[in-house]
N, C-alpha and C. Protein backbone atom coordinates (compact mmCIF):
# COMPACT_ATOMS: atom_id res chain seq x y z
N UNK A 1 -12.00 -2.24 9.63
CA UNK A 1 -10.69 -1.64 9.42
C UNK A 1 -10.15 -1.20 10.77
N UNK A 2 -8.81 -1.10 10.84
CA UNK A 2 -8.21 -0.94 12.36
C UNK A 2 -8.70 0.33 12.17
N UNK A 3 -8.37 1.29 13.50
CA UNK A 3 -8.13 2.59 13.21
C UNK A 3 -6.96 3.06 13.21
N UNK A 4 -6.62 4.31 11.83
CA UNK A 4 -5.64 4.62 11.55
C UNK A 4 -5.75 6.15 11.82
N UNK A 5 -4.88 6.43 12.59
CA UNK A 5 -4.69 7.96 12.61
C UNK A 5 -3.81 8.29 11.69
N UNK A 6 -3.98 10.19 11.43
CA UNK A 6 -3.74 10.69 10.83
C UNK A 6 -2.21 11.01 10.41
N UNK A 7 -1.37 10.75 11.31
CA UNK A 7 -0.15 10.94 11.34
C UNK A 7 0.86 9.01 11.34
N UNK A 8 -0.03 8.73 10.82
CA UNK A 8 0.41 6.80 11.08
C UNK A 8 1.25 6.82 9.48
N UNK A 9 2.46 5.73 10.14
CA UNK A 9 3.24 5.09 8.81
C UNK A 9 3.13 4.01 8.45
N UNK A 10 2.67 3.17 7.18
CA UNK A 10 1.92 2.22 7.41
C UNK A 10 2.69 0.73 6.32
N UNK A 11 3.05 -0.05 7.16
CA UNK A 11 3.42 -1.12 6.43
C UNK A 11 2.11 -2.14 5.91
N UNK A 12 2.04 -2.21 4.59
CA UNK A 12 1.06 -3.72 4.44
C UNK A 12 1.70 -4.71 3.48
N UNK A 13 2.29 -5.33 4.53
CA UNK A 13 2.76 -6.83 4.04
C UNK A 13 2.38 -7.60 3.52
N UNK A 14 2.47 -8.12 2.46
CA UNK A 14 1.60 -8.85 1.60
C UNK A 14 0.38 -8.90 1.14
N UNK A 15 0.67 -7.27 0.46
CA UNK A 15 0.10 -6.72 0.38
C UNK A 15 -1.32 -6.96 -0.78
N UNK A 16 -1.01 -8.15 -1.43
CA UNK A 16 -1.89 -8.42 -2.42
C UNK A 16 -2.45 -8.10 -3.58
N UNK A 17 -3.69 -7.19 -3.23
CA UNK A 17 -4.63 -6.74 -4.34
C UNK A 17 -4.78 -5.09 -3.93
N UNK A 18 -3.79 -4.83 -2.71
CA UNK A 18 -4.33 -3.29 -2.05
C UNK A 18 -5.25 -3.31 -1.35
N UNK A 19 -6.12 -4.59 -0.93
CA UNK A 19 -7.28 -4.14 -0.52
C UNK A 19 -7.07 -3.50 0.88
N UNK A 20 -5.99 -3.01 1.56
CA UNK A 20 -5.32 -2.55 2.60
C UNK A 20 -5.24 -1.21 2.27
N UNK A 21 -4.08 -1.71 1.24
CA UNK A 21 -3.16 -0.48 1.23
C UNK A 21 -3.86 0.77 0.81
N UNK A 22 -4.95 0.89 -0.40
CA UNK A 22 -5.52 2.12 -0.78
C UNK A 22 -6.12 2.77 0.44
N UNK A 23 -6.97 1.89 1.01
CA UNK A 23 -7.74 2.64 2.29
C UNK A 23 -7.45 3.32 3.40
N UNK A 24 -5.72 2.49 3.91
CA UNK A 24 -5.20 3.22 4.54
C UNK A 24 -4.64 4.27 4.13
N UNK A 25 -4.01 4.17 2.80
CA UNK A 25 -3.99 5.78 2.49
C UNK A 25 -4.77 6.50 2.31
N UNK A 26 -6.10 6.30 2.29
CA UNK A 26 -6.78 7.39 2.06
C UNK A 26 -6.93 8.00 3.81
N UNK A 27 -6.78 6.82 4.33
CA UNK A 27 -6.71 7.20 6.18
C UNK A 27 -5.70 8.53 6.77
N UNK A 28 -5.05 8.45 6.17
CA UNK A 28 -3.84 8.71 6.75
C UNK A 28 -2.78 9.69 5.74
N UNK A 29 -2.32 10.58 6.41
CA UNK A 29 -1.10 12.04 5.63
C UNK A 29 0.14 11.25 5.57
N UNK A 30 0.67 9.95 6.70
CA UNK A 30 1.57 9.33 6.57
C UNK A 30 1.66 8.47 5.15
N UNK A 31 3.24 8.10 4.67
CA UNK A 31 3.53 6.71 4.03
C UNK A 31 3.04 6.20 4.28
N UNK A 32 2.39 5.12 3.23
CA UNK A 32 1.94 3.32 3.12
C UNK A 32 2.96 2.51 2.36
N UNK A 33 3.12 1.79 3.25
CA UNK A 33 4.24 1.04 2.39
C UNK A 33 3.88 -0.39 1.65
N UNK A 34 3.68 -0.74 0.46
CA UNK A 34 2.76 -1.79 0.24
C UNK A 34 4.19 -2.92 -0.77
N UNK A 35 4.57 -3.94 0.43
CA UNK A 35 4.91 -4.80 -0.20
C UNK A 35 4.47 -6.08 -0.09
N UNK A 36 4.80 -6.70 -0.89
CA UNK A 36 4.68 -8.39 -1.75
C UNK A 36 5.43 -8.98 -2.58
N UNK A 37 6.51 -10.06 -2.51
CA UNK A 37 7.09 -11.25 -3.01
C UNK A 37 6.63 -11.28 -4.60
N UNK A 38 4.98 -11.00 -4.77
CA UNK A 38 4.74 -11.31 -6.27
C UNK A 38 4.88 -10.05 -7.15
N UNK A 39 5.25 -10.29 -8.32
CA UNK A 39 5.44 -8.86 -8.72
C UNK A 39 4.14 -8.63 -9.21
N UNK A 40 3.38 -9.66 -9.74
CA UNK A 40 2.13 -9.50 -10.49
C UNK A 40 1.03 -8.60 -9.36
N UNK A 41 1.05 -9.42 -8.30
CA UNK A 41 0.51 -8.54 -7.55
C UNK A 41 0.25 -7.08 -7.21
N UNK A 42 1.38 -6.93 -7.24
CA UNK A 42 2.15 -5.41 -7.31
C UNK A 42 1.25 -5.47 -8.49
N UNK A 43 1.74 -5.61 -9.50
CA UNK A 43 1.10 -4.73 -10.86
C UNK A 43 -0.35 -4.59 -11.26
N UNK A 44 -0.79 -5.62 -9.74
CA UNK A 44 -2.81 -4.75 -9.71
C UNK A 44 -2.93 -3.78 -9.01
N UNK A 45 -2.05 -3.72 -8.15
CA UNK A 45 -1.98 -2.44 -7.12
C UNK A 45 -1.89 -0.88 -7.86
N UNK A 46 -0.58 -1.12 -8.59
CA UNK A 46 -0.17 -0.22 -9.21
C UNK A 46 -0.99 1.20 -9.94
N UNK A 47 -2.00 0.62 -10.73
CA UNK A 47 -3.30 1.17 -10.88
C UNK A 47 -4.19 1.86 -10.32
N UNK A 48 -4.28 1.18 -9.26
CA UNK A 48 -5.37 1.56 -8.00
C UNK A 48 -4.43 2.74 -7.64
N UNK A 49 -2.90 2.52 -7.20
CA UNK A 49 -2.56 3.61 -6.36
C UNK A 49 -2.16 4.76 -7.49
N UNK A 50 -1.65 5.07 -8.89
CA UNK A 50 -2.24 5.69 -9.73
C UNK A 50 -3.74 6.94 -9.73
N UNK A 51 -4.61 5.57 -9.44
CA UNK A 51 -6.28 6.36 -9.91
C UNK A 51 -6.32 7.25 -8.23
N UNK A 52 -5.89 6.67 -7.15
CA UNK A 52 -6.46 7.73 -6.12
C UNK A 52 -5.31 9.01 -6.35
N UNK A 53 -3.79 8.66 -6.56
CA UNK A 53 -3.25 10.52 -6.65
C UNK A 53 -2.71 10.65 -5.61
N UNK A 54 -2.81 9.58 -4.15
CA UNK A 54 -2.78 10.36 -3.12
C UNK A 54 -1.37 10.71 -2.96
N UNK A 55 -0.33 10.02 -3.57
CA UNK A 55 1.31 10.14 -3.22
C UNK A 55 1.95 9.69 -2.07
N UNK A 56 1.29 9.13 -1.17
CA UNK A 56 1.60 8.21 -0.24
C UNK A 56 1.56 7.12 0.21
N UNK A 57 1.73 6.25 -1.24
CA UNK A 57 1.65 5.05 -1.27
C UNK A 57 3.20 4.84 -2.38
N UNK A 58 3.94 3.45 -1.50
CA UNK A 58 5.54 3.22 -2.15
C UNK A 58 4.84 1.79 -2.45
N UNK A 59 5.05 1.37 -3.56
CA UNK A 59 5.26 -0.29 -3.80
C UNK A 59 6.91 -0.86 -3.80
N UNK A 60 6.62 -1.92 -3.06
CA UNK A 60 8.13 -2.50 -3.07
C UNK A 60 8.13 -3.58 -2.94
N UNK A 61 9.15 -4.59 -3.78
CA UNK A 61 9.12 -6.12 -4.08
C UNK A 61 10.01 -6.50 -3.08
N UNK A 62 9.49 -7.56 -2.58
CA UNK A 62 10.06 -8.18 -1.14
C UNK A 62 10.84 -9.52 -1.99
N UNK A 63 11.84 -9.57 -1.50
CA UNK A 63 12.85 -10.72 -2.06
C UNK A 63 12.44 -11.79 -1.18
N UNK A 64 12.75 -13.18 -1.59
CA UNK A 64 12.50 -14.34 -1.44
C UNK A 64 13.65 -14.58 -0.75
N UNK A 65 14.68 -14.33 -0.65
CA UNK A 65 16.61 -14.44 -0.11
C UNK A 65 16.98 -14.07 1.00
């Protein structure tokens, strides 16, 4: 994993399955910003960022246009 400091804002682009995005939030007091094109994708994420609570995680659908 890179290192993420504590005060970091964090884009993960394509973003997938989260396997990014949860960890860096747990890294980090900053936003994670977790987008991806698929929505399905998104909707495994969704869960995950749910079960941790942390509130600093945004999902957002990236347009194709």
């Amino acid at each position: 994993m890179i290192p993420i400091k504590n005060t970091y804002t964090i884009s993960d682009i394509d973003a997938g399955t989260g396997y990014i995005t949860v960890p860096a939030a747990r890294a980090t007091a900053g936003m994670v910003y977790a987008l991806d094109i698929d929505g399905d994708m998104l909707d495994v994420i969704k869960p995950k960022v749910e079960k941790e609570k942390n509130g600093n995680i945004i999902i957002l659908k990236e347009s194709n246009h």
